[in-house]
Protein backbone atom coordinates (compact mmCIF):
# COMPACT_ATOMS: atom_id res chain seq x y z
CA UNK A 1 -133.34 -78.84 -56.70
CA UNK A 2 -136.49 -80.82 -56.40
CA UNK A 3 -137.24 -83.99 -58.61
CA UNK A 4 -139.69 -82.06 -60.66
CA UNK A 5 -136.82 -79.99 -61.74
CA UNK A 6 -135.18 -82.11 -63.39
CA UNK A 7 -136.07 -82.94 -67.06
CA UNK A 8 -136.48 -86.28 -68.53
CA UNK A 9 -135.25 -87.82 -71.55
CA UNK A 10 -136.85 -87.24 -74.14
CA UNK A 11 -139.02 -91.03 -75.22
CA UNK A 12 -140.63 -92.87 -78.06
CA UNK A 13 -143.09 -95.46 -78.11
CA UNK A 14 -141.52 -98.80 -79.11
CA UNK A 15 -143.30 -102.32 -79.75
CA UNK A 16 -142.41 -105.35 -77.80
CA UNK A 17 -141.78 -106.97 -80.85
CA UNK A 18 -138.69 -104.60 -81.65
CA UNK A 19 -137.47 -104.75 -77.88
CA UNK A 20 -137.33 -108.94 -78.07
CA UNK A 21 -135.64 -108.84 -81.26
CA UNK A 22 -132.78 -107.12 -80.08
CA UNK A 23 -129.60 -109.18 -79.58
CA UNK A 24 -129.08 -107.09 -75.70
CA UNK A 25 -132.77 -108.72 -74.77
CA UNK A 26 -131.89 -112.48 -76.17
CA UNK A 27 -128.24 -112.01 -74.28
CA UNK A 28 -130.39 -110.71 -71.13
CA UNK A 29 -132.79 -114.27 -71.43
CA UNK A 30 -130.02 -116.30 -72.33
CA UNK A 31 -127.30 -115.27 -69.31
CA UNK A 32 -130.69 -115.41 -67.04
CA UNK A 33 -131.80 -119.08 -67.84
CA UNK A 34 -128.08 -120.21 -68.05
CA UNK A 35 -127.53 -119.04 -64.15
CA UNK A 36 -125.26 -116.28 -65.35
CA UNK A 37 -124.39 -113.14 -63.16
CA UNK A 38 -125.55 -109.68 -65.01
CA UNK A 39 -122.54 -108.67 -67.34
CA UNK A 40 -123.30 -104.98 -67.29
CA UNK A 41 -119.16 -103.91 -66.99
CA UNK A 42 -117.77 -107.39 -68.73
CA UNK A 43 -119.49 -107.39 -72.13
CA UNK A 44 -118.37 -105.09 -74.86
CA UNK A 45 -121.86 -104.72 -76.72
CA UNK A 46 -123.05 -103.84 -73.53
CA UNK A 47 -120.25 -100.85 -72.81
CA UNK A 48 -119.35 -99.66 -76.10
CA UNK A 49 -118.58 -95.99 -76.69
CA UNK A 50 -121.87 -93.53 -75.89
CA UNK A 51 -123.08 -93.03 -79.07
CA UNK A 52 -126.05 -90.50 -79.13
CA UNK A 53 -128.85 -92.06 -81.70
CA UNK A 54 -132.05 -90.57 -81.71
CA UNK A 55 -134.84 -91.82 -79.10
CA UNK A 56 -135.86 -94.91 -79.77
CA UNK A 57 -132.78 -96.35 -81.40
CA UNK A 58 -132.22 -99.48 -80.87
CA UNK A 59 -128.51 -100.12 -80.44
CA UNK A 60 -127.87 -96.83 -78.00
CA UNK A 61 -126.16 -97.62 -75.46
CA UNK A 62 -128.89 -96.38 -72.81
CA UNK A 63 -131.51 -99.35 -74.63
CA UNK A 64 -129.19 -102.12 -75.10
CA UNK A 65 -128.46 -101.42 -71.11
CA UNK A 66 -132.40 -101.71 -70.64
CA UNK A 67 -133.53 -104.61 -73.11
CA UNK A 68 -130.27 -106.56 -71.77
CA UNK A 69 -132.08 -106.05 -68.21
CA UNK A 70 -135.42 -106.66 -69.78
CA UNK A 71 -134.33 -110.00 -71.31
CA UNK A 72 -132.84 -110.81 -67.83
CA UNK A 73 -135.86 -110.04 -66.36
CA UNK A 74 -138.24 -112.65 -69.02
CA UNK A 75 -135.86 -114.77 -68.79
CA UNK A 76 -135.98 -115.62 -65.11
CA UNK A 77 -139.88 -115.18 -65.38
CA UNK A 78 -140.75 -116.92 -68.30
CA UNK A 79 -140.97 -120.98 -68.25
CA UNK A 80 -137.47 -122.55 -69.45
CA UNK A 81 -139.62 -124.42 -72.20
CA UNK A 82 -141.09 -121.17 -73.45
CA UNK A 83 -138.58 -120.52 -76.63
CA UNK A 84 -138.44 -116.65 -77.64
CA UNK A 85 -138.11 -117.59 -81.34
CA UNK A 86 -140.01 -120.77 -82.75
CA UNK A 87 -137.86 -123.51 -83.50
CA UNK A 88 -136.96 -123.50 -87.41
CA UNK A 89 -139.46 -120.86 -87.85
CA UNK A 90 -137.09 -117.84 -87.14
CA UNK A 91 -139.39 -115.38 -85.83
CA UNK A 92 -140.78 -114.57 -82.33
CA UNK A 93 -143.05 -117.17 -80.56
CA UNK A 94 -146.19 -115.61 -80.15
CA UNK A 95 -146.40 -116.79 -76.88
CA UNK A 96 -143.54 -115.30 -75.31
CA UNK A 97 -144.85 -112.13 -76.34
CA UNK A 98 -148.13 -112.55 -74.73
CA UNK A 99 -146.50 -113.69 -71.81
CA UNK A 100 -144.47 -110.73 -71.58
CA UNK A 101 -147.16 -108.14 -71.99
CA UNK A 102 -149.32 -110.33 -69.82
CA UNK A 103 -146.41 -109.81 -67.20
CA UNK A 104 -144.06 -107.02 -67.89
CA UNK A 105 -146.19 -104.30 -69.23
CA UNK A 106 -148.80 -102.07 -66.76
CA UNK A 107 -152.12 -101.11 -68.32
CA UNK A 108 -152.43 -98.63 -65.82
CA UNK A 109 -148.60 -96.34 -67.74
């Protein structure tokens, strides 16, 4: 069996905005900037039971697995003083988002 035999998932299109909202992604920044080791087999939101949402949900365990990793990921590129939420204002800096799409997202996909 070659590679092109085997079928992928099927995928949706989903915004940065809803991937950075996502408690996995802040939990990925946050164990990242804190000097934590990855806690993909020690945290329970991470390893709950398989549930089988439809593409593109959010709390499946396949995404939280990849935002978690994502977060890691911004938050060892990212600046330390670049917040992911404005302070008091409760919503995503603006910022951080156009840092990550600056840095995590190819033009070229």
């Amino acid at each position: 069996m070659s590679l092109a035999d085997i079928q992928q998932v099927p995928t949706v299109q989903v915004s940065i905005f809803d991937i950075m909202c996502t408690t996995a992604f802040q939990r990925g920044v946050a164990d990242a900037r804190y000097g934590r080791a990855p806690r993909f087999d020690g945290d329970e939101f991470l390893i709950m039971p398989l549930e089988r949402g439809p593409p593109g949900d959010m709390n499946s365990f396949s995404n939280r697995q990849w935002n978690y990793e994502r977060g890691r990921q911004f938050g060892i590129m990212a600046p330390r003083t670049l917040n992911l939420f404005l302070p008091r204002a409760g919503y995503l800096n603006p910022a951080a988002v156009k840092f990550y799409m600056a840095h995590f997202l190819d033009p070229g996909i």
